[in-house]
C-alpha atoms as a PDB file:
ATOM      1  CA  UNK A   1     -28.926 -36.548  15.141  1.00  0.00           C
ATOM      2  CA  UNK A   2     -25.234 -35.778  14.152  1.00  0.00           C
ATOM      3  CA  UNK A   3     -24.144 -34.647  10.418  1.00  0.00           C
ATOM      4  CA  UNK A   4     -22.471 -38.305   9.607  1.00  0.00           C
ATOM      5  CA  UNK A   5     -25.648 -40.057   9.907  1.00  0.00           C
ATOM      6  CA  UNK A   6     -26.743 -38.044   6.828  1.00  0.00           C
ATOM      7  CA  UNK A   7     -24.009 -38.781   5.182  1.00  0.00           C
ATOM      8  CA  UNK A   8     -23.689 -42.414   6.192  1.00  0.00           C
ATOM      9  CA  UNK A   9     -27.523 -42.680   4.940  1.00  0.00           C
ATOM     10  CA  UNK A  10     -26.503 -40.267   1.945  1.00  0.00           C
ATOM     11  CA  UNK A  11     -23.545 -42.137   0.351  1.00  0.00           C
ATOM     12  CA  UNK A  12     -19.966 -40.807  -0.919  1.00  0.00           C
ATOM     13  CA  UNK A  13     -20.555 -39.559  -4.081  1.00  0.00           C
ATOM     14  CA  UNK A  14     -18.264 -35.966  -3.739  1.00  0.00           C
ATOM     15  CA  UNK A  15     -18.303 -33.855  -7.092  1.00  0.00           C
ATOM     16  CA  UNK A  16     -15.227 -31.225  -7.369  1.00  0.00           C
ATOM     17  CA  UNK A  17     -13.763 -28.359  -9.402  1.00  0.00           C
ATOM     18  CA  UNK A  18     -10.605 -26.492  -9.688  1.00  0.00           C
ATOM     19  CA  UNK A  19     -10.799 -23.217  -9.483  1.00  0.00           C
ATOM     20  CA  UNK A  20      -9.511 -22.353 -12.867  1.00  0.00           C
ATOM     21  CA  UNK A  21     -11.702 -24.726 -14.648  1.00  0.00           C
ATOM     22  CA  UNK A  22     -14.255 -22.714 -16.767  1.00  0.00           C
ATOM     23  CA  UNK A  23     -17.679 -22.117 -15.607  1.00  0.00           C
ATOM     24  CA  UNK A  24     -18.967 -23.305 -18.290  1.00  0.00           C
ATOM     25  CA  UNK A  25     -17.932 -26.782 -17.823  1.00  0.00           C
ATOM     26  CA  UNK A  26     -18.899 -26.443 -14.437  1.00  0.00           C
ATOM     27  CA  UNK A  27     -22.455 -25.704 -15.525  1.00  0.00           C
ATOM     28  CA  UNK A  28     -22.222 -28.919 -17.564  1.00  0.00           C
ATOM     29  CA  UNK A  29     -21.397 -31.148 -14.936  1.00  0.00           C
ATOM     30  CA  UNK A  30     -23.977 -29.852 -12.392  1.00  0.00           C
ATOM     31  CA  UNK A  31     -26.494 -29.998 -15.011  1.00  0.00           C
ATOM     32  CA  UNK A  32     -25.651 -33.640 -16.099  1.00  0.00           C
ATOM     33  CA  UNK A  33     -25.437 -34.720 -12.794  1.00  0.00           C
ATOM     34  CA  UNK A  34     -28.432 -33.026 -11.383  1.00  0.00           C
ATOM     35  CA  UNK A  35     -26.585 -31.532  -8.848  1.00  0.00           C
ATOM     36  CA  UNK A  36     -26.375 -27.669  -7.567  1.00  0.00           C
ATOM     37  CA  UNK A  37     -22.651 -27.491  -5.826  1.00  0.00           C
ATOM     38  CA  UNK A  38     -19.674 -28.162  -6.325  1.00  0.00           C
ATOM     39  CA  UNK A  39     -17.035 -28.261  -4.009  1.00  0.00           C
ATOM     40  CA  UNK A  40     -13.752 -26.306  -5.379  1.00  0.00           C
ATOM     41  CA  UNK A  41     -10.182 -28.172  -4.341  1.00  0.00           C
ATOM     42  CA  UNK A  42      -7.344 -26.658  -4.843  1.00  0.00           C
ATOM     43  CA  UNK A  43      -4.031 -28.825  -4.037  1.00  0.00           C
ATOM     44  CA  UNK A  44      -6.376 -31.113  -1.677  1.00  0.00           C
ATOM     45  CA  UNK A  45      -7.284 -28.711   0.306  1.00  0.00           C
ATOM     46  CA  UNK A  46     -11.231 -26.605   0.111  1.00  0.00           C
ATOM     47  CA  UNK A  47     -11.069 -23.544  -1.552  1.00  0.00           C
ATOM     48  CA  UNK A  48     -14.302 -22.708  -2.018  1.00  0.00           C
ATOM     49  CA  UNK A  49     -18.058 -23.605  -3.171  1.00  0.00           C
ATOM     50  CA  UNK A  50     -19.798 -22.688  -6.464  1.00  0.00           C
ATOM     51  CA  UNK A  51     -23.480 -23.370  -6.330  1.00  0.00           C
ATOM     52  CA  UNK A  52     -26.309 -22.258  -8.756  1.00  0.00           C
ATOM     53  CA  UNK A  53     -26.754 -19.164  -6.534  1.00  0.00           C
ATOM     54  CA  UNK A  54     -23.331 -17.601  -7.794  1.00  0.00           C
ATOM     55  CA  UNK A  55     -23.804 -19.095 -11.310  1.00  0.00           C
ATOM     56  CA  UNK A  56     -26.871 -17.450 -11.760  1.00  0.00           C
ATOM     57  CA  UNK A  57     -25.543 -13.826 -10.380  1.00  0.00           C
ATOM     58  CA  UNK A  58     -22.878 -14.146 -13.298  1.00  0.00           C
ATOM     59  CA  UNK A  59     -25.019 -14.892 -16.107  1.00  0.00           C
ATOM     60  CA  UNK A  60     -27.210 -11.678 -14.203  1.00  0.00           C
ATOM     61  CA  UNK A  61     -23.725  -9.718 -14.787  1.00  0.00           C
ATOM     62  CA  UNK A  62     -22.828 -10.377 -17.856  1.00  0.00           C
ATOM     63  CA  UNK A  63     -26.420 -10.366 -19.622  1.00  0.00           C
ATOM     64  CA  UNK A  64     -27.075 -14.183 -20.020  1.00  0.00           C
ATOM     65  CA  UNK A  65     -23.820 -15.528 -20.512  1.00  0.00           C
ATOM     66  CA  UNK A  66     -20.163 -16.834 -18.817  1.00  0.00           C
ATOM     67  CA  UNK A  67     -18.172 -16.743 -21.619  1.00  0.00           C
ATOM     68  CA  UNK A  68     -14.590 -17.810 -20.302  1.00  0.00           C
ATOM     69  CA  UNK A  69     -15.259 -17.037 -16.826  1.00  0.00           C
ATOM     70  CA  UNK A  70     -13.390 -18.950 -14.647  1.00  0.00           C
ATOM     71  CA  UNK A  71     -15.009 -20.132 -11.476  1.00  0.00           C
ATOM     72  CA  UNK A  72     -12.446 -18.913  -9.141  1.00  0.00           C
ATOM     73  CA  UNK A  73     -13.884 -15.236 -10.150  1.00  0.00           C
ATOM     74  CA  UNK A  74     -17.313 -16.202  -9.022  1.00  0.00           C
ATOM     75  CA  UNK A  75     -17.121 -18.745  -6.345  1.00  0.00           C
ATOM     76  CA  UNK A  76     -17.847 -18.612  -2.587  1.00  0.00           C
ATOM     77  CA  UNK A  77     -14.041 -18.616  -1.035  1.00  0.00           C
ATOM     78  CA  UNK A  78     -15.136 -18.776   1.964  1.00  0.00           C
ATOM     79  CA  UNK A  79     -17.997 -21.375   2.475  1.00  0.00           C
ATOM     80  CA  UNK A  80     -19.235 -22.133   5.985  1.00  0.00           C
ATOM     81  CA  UNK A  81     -18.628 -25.538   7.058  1.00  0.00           C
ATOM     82  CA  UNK A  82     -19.480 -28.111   9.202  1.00  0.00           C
ATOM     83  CA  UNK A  83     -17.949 -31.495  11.314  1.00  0.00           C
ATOM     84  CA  UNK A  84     -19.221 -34.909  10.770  1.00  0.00           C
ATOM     85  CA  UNK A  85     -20.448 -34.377  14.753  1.00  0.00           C
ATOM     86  CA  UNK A  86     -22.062 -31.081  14.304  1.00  0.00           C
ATOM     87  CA  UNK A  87     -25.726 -31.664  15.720  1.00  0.00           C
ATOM     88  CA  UNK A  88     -28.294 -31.424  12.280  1.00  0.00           C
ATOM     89  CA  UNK A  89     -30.270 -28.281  14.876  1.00  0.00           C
ATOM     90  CA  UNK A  90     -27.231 -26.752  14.658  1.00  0.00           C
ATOM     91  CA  UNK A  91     -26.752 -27.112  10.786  1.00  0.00           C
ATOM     92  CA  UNK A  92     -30.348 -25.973  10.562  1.00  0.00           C
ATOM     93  CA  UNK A  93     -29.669 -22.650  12.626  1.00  0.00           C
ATOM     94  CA  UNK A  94     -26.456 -22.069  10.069  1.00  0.00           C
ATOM     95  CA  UNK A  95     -27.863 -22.619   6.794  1.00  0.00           C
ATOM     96  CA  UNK A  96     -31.550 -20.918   7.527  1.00  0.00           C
ATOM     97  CA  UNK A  97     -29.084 -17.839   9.650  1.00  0.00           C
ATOM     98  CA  UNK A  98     -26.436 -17.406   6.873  1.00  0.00           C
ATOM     99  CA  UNK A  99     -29.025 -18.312   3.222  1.00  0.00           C
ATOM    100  CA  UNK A 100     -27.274 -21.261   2.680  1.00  0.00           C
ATOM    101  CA  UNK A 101     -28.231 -24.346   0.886  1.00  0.00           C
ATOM    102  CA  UNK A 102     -25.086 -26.316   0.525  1.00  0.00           C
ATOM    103  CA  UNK A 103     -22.569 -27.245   3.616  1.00  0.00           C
ATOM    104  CA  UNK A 104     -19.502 -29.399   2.445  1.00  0.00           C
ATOM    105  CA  UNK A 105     -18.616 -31.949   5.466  1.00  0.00           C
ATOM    106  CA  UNK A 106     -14.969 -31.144   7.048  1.00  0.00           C
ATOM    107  CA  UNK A 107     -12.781 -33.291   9.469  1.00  0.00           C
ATOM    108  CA  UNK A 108     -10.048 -31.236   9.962  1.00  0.00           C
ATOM    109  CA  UNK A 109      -8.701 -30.671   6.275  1.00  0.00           C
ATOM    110  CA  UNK A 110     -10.324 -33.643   5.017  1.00  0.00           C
ATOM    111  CA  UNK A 111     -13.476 -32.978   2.544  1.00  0.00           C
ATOM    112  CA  UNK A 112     -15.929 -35.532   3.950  1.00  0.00           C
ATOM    113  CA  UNK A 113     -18.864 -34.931   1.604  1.00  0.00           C
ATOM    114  CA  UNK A 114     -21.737 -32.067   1.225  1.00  0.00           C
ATOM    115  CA  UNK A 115     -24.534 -31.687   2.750  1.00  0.00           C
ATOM    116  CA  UNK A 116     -28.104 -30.030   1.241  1.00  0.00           C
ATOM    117  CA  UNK A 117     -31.128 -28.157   3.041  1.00  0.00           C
ATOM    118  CA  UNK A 118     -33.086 -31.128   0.958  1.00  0.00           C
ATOM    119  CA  UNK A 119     -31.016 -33.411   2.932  1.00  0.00           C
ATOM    120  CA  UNK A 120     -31.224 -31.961   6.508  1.00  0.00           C
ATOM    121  CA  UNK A 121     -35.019 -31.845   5.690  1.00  0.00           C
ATOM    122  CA  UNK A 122     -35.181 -35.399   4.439  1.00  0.00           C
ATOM    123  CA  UNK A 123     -33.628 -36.773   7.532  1.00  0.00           C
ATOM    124  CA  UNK A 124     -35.689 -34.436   9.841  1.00  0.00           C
ATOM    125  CA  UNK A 125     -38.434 -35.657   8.703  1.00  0.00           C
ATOM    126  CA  UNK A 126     -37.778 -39.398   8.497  1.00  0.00           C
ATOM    127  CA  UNK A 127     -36.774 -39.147  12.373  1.00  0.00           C
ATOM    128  CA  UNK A 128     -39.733 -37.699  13.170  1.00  0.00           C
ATOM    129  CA  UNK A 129     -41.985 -39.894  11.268  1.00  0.00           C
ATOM    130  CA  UNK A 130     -39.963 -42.714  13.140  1.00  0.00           C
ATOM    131  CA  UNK A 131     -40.552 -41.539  16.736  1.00  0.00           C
ATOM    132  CA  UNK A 132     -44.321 -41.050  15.471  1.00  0.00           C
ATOM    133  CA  UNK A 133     -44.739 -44.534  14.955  1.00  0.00           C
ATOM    134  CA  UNK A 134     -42.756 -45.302  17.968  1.00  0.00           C
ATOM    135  CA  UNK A 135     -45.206 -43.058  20.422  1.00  0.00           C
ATOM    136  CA  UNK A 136     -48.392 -44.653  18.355  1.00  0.00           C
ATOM    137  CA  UNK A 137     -47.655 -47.772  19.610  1.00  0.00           C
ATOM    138  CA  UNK A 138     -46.875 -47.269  22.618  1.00  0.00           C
ATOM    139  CA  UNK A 139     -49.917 -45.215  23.208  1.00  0.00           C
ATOM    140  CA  UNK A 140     -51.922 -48.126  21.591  1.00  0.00           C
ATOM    141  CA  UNK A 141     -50.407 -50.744  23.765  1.00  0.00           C
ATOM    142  CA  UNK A 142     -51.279 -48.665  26.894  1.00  0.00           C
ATOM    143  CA  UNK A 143     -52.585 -50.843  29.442  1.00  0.00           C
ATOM    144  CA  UNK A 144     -56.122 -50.575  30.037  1.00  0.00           C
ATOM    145  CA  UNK A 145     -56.937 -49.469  34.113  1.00  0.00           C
ATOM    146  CA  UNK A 146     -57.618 -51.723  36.604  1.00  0.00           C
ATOM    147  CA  UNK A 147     -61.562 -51.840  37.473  1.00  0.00           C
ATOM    148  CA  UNK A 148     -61.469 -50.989  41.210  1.00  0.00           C
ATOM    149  CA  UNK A 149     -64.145 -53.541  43.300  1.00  0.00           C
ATOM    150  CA  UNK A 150     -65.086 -50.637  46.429  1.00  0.00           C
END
């Protein structure tokens, strides 16, 4: 299974910030939205990812709250990524290797979408409850032997 048959199944809803919007509003959006990324563009092109992880290390910092941080200051500026054609084993191995939850979707420069651990998981486990049924009925149309007559 490749990356854009997640997303195919997923849909194209994208969510975005600019780096210089205010965390704040950020937090807003992601809570509205039940969401936990956002993917920060800059000019069209990725510039990094803010997910709960580095929203919740601020408000750590600075004793509950964000005040006017911006979320350039707190981002990820250099999120791992992934190609519509990366094999899902292989986005498995680079979320679980590198504590990521959140991979946005690149083809070349072009911001595809995001994909989740929940959604790796999700599709995981529908293909294997797929080939499940598949091998229970093939083992329950399993010809019966042939009697031998010696």
């Amino acid at each position: 299974m490749k990356v854009y048959e997640i997303l195919k199944v997923k849909g194209d809803v994208l969510f975005t910030a600019n780096p210089d919007m205010p965390l704040a509003e950020a937090i807003k959006t992601m809570a509205e939205r039940d969401i936990g990324s956002l993917v920060v563009m800059e000019h069209g092109d990725l510039v990094g990812m803010l997910t709960f992880r580095e929203i919740i290390e601020t408000l750590h910092k600075q004793n509950g709250s964000v005040g006017s941080t911006l979320i350039r200051s707190v981002m990820d500026d250099a999120p791992m990524t992934c190609t519509p054609d990366t094999e899902v084993n292989e986005v498995r191995r680079m979320m679980l290797e590198k504590h990521t939850r959140y991979l946005p979707v690149m083809n070349a420069r072009t911001l595809l979408g995001v994909i989740s651990f929940y959604d790796v998981a999700k599709a995981v486990l529908e293909a294997q409850s797929f080939e499940n049924k598949m091998l229970k009925a093939y083992i329950r149309d399993w010809p019966e032997p042939e009697e031998s007559t010696g």
